[in-house]
PDB file of N, CA and C in Angstrom:
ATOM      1  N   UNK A   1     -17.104   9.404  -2.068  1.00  0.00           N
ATOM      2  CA  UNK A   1     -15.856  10.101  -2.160  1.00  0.00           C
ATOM      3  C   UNK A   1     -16.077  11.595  -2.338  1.00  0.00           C
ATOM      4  N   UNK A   2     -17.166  12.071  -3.157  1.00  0.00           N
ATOM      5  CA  UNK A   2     -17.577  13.688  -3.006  1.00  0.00           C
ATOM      6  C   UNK A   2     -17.758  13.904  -1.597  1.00  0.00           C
ATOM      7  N   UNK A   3     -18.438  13.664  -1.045  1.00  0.00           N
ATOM      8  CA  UNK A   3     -18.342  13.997   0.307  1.00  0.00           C
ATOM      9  C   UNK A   3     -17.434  14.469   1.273  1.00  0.00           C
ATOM     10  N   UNK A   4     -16.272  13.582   0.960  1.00  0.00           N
ATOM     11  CA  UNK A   4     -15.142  13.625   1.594  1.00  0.00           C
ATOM     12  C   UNK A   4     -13.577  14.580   0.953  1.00  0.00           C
ATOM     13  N   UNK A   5     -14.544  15.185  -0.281  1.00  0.00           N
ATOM     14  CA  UNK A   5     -13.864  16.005  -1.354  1.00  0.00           C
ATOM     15  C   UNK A   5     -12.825  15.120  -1.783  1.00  0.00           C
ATOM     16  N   UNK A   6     -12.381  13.993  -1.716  1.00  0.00           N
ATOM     17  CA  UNK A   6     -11.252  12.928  -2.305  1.00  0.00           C
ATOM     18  C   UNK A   6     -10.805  13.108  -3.838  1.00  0.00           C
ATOM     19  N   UNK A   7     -10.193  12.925  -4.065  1.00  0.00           N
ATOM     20  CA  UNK A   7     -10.087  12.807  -5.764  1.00  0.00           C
ATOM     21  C   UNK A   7      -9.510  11.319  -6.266  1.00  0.00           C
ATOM     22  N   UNK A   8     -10.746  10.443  -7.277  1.00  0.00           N
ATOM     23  CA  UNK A   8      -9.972   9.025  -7.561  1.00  0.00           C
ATOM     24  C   UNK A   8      -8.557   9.626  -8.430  1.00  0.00           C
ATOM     25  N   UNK A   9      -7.658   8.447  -8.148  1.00  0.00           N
ATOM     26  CA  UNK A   9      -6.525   8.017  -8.798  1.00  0.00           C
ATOM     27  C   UNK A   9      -6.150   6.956  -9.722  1.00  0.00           C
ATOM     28  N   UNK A  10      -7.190   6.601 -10.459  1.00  0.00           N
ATOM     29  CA  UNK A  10      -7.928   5.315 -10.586  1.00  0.00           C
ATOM     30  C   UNK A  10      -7.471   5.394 -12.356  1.00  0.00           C
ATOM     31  N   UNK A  11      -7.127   5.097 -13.038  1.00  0.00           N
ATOM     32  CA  UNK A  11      -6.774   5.583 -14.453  1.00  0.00           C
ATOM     33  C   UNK A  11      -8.695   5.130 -15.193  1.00  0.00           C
ATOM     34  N   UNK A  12      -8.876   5.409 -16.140  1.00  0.00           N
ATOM     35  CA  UNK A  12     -10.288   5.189 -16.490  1.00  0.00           C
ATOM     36  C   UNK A  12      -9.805   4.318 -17.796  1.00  0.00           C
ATOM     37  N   UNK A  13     -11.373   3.772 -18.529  1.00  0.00           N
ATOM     38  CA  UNK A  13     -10.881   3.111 -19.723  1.00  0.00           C
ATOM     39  C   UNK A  13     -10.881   3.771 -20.944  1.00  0.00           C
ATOM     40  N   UNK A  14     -10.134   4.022 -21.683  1.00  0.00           N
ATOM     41  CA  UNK A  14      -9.749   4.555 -23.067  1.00  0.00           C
ATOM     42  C   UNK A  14     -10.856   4.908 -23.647  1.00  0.00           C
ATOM     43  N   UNK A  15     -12.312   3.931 -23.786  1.00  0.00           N
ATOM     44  CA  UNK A  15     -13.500   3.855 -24.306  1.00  0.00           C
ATOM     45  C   UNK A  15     -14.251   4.796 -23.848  1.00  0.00           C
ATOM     46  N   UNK A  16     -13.975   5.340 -22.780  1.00  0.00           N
ATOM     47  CA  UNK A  16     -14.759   6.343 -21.914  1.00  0.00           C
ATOM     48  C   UNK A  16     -15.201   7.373 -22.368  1.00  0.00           C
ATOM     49  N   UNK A  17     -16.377   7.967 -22.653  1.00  0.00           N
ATOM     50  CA  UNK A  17     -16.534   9.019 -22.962  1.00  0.00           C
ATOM     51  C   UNK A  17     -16.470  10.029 -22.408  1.00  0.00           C
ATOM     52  N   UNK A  18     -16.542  10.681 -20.994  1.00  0.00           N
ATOM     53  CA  UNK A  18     -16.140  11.408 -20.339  1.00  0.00           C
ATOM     54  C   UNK A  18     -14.669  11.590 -19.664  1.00  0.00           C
ATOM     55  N   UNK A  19     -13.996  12.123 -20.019  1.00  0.00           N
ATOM     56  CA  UNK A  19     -12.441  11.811 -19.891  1.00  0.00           C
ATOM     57  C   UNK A  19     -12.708  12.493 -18.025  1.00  0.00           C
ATOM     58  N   UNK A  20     -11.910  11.866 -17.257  1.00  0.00           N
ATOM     59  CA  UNK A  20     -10.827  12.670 -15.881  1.00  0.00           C
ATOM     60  C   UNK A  20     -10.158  12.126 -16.068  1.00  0.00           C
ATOM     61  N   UNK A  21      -9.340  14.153 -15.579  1.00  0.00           N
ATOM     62  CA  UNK A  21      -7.438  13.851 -15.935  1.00  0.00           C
ATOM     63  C   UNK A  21      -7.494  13.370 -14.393  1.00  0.00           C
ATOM     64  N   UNK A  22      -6.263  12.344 -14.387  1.00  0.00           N
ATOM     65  CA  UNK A  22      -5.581  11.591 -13.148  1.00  0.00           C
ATOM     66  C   UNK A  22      -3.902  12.324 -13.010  1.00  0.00           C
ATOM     67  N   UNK A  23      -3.860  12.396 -11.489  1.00  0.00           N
ATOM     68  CA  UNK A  23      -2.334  12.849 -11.284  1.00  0.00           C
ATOM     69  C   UNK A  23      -1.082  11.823 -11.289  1.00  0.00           C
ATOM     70  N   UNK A  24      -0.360  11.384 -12.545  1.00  0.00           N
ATOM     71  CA  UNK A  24       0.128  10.465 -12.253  1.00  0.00           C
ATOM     72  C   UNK A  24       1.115  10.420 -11.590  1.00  0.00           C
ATOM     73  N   UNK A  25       1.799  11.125 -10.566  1.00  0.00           N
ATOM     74  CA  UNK A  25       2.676  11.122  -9.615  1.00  0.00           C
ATOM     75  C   UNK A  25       1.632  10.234  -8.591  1.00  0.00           C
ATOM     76  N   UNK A  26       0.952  10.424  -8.818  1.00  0.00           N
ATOM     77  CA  UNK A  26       0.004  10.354  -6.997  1.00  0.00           C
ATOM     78  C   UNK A  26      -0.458   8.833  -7.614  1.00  0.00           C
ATOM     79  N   UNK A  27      -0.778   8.666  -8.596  1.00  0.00           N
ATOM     80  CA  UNK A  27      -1.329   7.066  -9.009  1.00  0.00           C
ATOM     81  C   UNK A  27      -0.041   5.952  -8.869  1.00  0.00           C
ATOM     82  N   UNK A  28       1.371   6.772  -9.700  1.00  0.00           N
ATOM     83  CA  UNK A  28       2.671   5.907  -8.621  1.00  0.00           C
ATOM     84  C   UNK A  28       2.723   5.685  -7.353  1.00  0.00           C
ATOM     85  N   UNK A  29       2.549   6.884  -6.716  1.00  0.00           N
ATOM     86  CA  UNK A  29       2.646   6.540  -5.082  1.00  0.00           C
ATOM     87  C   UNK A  29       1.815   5.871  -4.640  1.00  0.00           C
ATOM     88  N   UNK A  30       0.669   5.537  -5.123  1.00  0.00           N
ATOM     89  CA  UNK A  30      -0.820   4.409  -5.260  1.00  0.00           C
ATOM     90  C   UNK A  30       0.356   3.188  -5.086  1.00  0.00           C
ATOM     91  N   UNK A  31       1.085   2.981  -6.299  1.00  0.00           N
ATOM     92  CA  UNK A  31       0.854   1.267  -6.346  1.00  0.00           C
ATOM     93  C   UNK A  31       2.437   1.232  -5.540  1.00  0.00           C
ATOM     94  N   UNK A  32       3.302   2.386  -5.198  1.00  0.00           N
ATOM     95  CA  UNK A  32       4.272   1.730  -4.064  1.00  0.00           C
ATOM     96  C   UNK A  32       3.260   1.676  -3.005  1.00  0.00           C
ATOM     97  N   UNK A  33       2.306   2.118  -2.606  1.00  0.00           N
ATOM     98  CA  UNK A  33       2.183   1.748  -1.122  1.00  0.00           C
ATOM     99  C   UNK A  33       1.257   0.723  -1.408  1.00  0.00           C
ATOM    100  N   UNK A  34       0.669   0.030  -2.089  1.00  0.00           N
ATOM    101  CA  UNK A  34       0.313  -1.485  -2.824  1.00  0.00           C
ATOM    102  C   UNK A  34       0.816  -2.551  -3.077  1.00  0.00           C
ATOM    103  N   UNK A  35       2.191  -1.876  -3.345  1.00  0.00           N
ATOM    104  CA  UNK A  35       3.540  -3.180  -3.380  1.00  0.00           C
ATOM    105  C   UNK A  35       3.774  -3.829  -1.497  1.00  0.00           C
ATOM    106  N   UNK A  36       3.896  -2.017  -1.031  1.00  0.00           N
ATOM    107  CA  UNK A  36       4.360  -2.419   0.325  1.00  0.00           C
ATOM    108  C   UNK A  36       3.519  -3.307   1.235  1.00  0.00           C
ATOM    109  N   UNK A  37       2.427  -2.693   0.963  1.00  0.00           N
ATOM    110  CA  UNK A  37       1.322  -3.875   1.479  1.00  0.00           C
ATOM    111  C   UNK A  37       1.622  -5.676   1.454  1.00  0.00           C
ATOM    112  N   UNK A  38       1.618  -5.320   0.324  1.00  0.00           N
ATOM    113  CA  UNK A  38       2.145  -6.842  -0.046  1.00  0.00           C
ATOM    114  C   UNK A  38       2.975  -7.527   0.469  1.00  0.00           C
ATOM    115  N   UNK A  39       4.007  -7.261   0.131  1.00  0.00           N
ATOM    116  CA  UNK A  39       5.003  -7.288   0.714  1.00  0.00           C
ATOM    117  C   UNK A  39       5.351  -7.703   2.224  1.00  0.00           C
ATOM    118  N   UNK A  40       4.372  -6.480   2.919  1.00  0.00           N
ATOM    119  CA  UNK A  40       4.606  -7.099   4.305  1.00  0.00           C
ATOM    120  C   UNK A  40       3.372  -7.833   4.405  1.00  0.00           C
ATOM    121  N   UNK A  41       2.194  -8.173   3.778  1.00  0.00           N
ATOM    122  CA  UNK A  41       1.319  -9.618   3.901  1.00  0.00           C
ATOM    123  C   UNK A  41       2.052 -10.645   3.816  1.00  0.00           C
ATOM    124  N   UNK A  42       3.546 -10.762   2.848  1.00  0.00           N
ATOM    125  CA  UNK A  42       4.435 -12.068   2.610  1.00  0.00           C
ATOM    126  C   UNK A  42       4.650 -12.251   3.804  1.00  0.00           C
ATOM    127  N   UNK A  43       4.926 -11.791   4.868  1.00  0.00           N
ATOM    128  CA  UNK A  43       5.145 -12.331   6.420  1.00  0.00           C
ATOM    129  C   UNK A  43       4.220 -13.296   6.665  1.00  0.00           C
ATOM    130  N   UNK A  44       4.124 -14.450   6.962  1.00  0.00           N
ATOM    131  CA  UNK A  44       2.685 -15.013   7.382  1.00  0.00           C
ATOM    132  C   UNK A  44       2.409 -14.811   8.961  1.00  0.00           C
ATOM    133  N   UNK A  45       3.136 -14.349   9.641  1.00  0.00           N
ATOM    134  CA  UNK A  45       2.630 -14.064  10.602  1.00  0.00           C
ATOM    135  C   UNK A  45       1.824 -12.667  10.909  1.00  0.00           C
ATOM    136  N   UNK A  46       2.021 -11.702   9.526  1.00  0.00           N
ATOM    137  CA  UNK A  46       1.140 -10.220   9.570  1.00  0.00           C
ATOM    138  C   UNK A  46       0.002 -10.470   8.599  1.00  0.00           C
ATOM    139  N   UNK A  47      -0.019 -11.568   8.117  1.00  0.00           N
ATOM    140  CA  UNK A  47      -1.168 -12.075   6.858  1.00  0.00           C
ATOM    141  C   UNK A  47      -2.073 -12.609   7.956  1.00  0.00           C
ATOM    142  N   UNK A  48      -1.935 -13.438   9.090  1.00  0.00           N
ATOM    143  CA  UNK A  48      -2.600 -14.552   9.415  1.00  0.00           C
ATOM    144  C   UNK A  48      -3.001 -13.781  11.471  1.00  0.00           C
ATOM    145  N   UNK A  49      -2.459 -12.974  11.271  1.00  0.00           N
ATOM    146  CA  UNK A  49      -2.417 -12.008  12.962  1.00  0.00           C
ATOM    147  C   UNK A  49      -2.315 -12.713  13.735  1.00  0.00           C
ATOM    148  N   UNK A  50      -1.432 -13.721  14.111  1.00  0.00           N
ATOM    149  CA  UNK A  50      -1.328 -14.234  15.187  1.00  0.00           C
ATOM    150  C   UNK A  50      -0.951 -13.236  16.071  1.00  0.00           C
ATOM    151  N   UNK A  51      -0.364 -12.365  16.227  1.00  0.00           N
ATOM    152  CA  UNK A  51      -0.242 -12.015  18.105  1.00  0.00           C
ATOM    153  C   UNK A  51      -1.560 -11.121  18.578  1.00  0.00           C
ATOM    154  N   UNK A  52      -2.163 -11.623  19.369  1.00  0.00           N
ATOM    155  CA  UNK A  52      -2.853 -11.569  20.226  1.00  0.00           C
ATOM    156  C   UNK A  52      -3.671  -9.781  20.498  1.00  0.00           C
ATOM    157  N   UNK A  53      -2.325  -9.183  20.818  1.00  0.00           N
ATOM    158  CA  UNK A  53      -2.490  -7.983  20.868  1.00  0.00           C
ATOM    159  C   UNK A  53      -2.025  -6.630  20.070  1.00  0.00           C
ATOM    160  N   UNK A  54      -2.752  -5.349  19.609  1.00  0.00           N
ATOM    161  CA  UNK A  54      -2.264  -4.573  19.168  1.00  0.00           C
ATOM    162  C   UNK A  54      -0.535  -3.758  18.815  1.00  0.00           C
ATOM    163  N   UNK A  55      -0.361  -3.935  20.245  1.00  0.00           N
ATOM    164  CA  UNK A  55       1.188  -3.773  20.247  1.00  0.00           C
ATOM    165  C   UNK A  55       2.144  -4.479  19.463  1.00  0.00           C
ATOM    166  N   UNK A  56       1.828  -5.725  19.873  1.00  0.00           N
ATOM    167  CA  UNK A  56       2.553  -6.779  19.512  1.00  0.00           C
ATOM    168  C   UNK A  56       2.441  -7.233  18.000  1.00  0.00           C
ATOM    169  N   UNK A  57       1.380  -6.862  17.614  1.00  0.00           N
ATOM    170  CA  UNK A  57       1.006  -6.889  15.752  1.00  0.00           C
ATOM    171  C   UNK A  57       1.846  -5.804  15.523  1.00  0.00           C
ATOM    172  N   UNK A  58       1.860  -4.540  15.566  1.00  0.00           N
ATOM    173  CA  UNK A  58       2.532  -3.898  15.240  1.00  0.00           C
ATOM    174  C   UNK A  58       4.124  -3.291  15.321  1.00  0.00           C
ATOM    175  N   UNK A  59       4.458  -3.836  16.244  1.00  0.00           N
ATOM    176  CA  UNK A  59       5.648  -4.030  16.371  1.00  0.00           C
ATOM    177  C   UNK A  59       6.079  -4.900  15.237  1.00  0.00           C
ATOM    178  N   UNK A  60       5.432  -6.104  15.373  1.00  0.00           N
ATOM    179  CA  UNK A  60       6.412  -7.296  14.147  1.00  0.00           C
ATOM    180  C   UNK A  60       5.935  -6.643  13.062  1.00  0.00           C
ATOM    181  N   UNK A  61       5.238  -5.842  12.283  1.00  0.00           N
ATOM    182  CA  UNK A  61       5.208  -4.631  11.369  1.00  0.00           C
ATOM    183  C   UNK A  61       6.229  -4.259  11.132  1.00  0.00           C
ATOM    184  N   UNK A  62       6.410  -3.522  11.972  1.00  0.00           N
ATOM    185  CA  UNK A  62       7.581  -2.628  12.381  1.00  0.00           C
ATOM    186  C   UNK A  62       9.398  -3.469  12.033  1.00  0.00           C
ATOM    187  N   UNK A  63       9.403  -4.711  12.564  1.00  0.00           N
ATOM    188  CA  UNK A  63      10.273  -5.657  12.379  1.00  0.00           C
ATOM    189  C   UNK A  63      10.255  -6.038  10.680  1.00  0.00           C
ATOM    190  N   UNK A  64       9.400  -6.599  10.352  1.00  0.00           N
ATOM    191  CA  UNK A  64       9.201  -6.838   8.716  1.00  0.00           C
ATOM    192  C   UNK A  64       9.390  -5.586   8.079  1.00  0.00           C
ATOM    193  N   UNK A  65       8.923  -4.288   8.376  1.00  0.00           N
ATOM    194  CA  UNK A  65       9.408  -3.243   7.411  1.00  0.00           C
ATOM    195  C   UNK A  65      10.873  -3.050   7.531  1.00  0.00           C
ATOM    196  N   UNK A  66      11.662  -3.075   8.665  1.00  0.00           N
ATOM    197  CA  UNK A  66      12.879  -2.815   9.039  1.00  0.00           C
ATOM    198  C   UNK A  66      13.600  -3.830   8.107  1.00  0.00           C
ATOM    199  N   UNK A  67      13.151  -5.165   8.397  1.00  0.00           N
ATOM    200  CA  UNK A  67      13.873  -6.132   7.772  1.00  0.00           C
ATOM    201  C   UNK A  67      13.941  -5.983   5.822  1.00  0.00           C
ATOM    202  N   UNK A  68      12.725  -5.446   5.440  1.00  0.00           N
ATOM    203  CA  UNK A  68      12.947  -5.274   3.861  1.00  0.00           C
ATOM    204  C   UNK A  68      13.407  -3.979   3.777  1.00  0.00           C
ATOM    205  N   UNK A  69      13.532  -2.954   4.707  1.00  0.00           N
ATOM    206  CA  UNK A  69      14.013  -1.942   4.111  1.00  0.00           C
ATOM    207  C   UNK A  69      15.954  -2.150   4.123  1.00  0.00           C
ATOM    208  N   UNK A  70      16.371  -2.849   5.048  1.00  0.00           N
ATOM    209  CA  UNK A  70      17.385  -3.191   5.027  1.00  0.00           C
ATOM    210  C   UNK A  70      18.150  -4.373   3.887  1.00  0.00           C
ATOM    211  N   UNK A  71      17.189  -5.184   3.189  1.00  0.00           N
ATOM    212  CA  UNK A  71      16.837  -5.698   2.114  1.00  0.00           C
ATOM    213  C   UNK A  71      17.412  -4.812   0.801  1.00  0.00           C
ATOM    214  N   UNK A  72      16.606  -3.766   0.414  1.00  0.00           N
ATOM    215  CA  UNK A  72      16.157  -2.722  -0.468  1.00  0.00           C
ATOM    216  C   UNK A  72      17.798  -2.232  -0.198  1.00  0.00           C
ATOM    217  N   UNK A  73      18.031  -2.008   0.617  1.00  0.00           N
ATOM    218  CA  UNK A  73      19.598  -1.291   1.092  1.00  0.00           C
ATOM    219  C   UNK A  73      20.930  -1.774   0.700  1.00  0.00           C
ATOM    220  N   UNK A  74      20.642  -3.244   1.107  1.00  0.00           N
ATOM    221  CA  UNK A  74      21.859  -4.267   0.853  1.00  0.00           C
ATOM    222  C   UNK A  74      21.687  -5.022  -0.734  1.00  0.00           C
ATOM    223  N   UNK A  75      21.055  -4.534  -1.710  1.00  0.00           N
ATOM    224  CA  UNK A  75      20.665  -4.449  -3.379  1.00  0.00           C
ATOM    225  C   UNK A  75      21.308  -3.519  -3.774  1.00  0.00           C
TER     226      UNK A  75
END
């Protein structure tokens, strides 16, 4: 990750003797796009890749995000 100049987001353990500060805006936006993941793995057809081809995986992506964001909407 030095290499790539990255910075973890990773919270550390309390016990630690060397403290890094973490940005916790950016460690939230960590675990929504962790939820979302999920979330669209609950599809079993984006868990298990049945279609064949690139397009076509991503499109029904595309369909499952549409479908929970419209979800999220109608809450």
């Amino acid at each position: 990750m030095d290499a790539r100049d990255a910075l973890t987001q990773i919270p550390l353990r309390k016990s630690r003797r060397m403290r890094i500060g973490i940005d916790h805006s950016l460690y939230s936006l960590l675990n929504l796009v962790e939820r979302c993941f999920n979330k669209l793995k609950n599809a079993r057809r984006v868990a298990t890749r049945y279609d064949k081809t690139a397009e076509s995986f991503l499109g029904f992506i595309d369909i499952v995000s549409i479908h929970l964001w419209v979800r999220l909407l109608s809450t």
